[in-house]
C-alpha atoms as a PDB file:
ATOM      1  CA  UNK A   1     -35.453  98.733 111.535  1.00  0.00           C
ATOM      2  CA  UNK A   2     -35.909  95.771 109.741  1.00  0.00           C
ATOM      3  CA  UNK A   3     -37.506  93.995 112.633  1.00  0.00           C
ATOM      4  CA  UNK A   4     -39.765  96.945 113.216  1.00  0.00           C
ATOM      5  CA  UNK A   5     -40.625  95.977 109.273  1.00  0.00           C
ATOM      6  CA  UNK A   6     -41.193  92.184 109.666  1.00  0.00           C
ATOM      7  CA  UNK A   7     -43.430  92.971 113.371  1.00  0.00           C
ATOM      8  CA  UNK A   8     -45.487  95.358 111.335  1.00  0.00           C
ATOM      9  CA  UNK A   9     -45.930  92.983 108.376  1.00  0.00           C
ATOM     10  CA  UNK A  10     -46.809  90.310 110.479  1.00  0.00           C
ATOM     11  CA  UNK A  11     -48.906  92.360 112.332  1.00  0.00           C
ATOM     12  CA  UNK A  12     -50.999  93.308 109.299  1.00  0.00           C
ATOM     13  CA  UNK A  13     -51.412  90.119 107.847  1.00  0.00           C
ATOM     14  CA  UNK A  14     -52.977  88.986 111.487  1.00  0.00           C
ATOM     15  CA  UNK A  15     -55.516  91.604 111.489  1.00  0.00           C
ATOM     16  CA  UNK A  16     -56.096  90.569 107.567  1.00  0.00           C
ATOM     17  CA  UNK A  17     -56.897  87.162 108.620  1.00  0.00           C
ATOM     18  CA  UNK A  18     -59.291  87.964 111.505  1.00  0.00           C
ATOM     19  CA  UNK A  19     -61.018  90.884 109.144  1.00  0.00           C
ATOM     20  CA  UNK A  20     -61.286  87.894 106.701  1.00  0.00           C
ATOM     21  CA  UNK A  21     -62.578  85.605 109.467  1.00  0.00           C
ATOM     22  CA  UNK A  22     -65.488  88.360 110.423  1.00  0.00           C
ATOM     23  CA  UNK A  23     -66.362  88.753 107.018  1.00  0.00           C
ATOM     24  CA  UNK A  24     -67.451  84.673 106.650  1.00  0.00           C
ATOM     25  CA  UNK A  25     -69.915  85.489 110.164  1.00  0.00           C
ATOM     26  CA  UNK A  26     -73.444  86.095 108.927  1.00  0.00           C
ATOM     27  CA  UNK A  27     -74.320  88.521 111.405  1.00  0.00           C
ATOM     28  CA  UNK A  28     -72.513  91.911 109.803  1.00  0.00           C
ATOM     29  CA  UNK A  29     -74.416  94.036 107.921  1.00  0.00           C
ATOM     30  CA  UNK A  30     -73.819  95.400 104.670  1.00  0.00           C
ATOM     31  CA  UNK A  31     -72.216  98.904 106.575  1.00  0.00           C
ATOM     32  CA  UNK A  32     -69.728  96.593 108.550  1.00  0.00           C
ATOM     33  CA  UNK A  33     -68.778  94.331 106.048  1.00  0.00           C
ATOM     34  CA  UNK A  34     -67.495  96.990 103.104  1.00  0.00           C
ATOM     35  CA  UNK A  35     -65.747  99.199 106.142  1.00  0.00           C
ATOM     36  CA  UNK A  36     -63.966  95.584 107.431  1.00  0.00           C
ATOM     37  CA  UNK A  37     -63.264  95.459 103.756  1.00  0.00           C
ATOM     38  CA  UNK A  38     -61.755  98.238 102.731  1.00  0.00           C
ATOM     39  CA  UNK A  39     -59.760  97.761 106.171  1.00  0.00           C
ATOM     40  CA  UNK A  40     -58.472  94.519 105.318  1.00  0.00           C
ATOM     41  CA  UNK A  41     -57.713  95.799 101.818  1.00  0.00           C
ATOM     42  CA  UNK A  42     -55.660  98.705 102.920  1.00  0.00           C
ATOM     43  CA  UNK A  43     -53.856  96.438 105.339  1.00  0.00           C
ATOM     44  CA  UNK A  44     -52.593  94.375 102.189  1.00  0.00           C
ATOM     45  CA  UNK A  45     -51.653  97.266 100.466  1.00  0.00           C
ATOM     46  CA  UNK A  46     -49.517  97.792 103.169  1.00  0.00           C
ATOM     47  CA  UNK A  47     -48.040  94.641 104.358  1.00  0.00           C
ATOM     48  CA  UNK A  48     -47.273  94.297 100.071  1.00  0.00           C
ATOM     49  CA  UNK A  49     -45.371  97.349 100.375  1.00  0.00           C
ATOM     50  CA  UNK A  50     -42.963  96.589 103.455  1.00  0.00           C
ATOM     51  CA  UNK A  51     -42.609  92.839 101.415  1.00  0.00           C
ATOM     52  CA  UNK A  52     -41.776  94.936  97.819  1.00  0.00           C
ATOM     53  CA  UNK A  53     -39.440  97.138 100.281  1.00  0.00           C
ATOM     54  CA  UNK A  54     -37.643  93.803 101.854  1.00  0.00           C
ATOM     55  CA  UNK A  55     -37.234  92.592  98.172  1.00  0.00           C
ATOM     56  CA  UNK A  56     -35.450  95.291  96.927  1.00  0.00           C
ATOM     57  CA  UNK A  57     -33.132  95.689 100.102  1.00  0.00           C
ATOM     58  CA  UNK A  58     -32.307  91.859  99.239  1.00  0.00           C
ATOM     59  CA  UNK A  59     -31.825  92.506  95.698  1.00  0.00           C
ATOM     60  CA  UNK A  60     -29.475  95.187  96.549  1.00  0.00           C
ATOM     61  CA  UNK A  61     -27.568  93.528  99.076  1.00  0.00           C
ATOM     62  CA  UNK A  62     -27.035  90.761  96.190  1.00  0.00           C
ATOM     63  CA  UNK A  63     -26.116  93.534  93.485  1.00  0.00           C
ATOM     64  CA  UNK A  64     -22.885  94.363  96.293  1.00  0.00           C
END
């Protein structure tokens, strides 16, 4: 499970970084540029929760 966790958060923070690199091209419009945002944006929110959820197994695991 916990590799399932670290594929998905690496996952996320690769389509982050290409969603950032499309936003730098001049040739999106407005439309495309807030919907690649709000992507990218909900992919962080993600990718920060499976890192919050790591942090607190390892916190636990130090509390046995």
């Amino acid at each position: 499970m916990q590799e399932d966790n670290a594929q998905n958060f690496e996952d996320k923070l690769k389509i982050a970084d290409k969603i950032l690199e499309d936003l730098g091209k001049e040739e999106l419009n407005l439309e495309q540029s807030l919907k690649l945002f709000k992507e990218g944006r909900e992919l962080l929110k993600e990718a920060r929760a499976i890192l919050e959820k790591a942090e607190l197994s390892i916190e636990e695991a130090d509390d046995e």
